[in-house]
Protein backbone atom coordinates (compact mmCIF):
# COMPACT_ATOMS: atom_id res chain seq x y z
CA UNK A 1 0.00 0.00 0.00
CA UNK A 2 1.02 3.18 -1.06
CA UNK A 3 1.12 6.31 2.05
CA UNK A 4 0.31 9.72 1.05
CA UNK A 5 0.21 12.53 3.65
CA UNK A 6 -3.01 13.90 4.26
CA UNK A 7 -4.35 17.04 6.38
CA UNK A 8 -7.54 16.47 7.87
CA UNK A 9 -9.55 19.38 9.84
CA UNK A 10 -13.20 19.62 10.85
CA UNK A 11 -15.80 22.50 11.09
CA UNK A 12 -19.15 23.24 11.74
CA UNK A 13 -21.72 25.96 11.54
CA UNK A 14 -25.08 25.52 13.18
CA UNK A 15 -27.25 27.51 10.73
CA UNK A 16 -30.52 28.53 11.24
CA UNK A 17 -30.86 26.11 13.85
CA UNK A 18 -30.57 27.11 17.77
CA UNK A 19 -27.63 24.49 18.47
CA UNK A 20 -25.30 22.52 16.59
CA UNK A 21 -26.67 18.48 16.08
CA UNK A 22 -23.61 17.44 13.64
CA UNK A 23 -21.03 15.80 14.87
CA UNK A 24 -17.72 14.35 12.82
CA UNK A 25 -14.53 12.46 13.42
CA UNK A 26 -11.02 12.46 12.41
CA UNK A 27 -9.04 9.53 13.24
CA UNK A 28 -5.36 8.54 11.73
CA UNK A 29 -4.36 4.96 13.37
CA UNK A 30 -1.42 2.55 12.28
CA UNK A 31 -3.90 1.30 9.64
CA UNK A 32 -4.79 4.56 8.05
CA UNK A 33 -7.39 7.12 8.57
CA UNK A 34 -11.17 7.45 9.46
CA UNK A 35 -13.08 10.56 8.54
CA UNK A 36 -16.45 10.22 9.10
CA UNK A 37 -19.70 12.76 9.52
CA UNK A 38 -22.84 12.29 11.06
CA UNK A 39 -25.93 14.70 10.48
CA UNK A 40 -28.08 15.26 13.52
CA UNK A 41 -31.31 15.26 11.09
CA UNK A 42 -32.02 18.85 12.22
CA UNK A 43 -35.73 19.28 13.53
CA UNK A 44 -35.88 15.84 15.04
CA UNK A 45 -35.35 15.38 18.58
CA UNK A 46 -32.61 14.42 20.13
CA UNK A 47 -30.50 14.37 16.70
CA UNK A 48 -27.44 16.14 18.52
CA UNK A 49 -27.43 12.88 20.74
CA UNK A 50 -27.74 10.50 17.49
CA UNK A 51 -24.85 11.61 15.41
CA UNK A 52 -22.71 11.97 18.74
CA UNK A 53 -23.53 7.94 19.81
CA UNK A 54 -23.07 7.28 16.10
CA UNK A 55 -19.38 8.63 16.26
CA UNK A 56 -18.48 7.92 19.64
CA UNK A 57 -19.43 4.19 18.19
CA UNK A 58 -17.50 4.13 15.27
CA UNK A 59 -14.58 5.28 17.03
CA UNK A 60 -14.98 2.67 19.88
CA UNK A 61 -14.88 -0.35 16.86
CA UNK A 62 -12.33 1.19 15.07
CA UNK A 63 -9.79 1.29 18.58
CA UNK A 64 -10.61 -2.46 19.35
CA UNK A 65 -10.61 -3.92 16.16
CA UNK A 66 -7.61 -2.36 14.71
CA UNK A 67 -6.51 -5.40 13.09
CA UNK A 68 -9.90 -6.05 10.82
CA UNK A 69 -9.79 -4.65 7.74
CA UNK A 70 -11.77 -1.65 6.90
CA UNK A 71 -15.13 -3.54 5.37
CA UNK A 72 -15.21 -5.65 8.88
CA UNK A 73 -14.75 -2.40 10.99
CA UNK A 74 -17.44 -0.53 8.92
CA UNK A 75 -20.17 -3.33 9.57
CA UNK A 76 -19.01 -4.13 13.42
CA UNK A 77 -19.79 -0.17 13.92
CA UNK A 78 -22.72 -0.04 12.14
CA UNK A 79 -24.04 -2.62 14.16
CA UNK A 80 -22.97 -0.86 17.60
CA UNK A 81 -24.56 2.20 16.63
């Protein structure tokens, strides 16, 4: 596999909306990197908790499975969120 350098950095603006229900991660491990966003479905309650579970999940599977490959780490985290 072939390494190139990448610069990742993460913003958000909460819009129209009172308070902010995105939520993203940016994770480099000895495998590679993870950059992944979840939208809080604005107008919906609660959606500021949903994307934060569904990132704090994703980043749980990726740290204990670090020796899956990515496909396996994608479905293990779907499942746990």
């Amino acid at each position: 596999m072939t390494r190139v350098p990448c610069h990742v950095a993460g913003a958000s603006h909460v819009g129209r909306r009172s308070h902010q229900e995105d939520a993203f991660l940016a994770l480099v491990t000895a495998r590679g990197a993870v950059v992944a966003v979840a939208d809080g479905m604005g107008g919906h309650q609660a959606g500021e908790v949903a994307s934060r579970l569904a990132v704090e999940a994703l980043k749980r599977v990726i740290r204990r499975r670090k020796d899956s490959d990515g496909a396996d780490v994608l479905a293990g985290a779907a499942g746990a969120a």
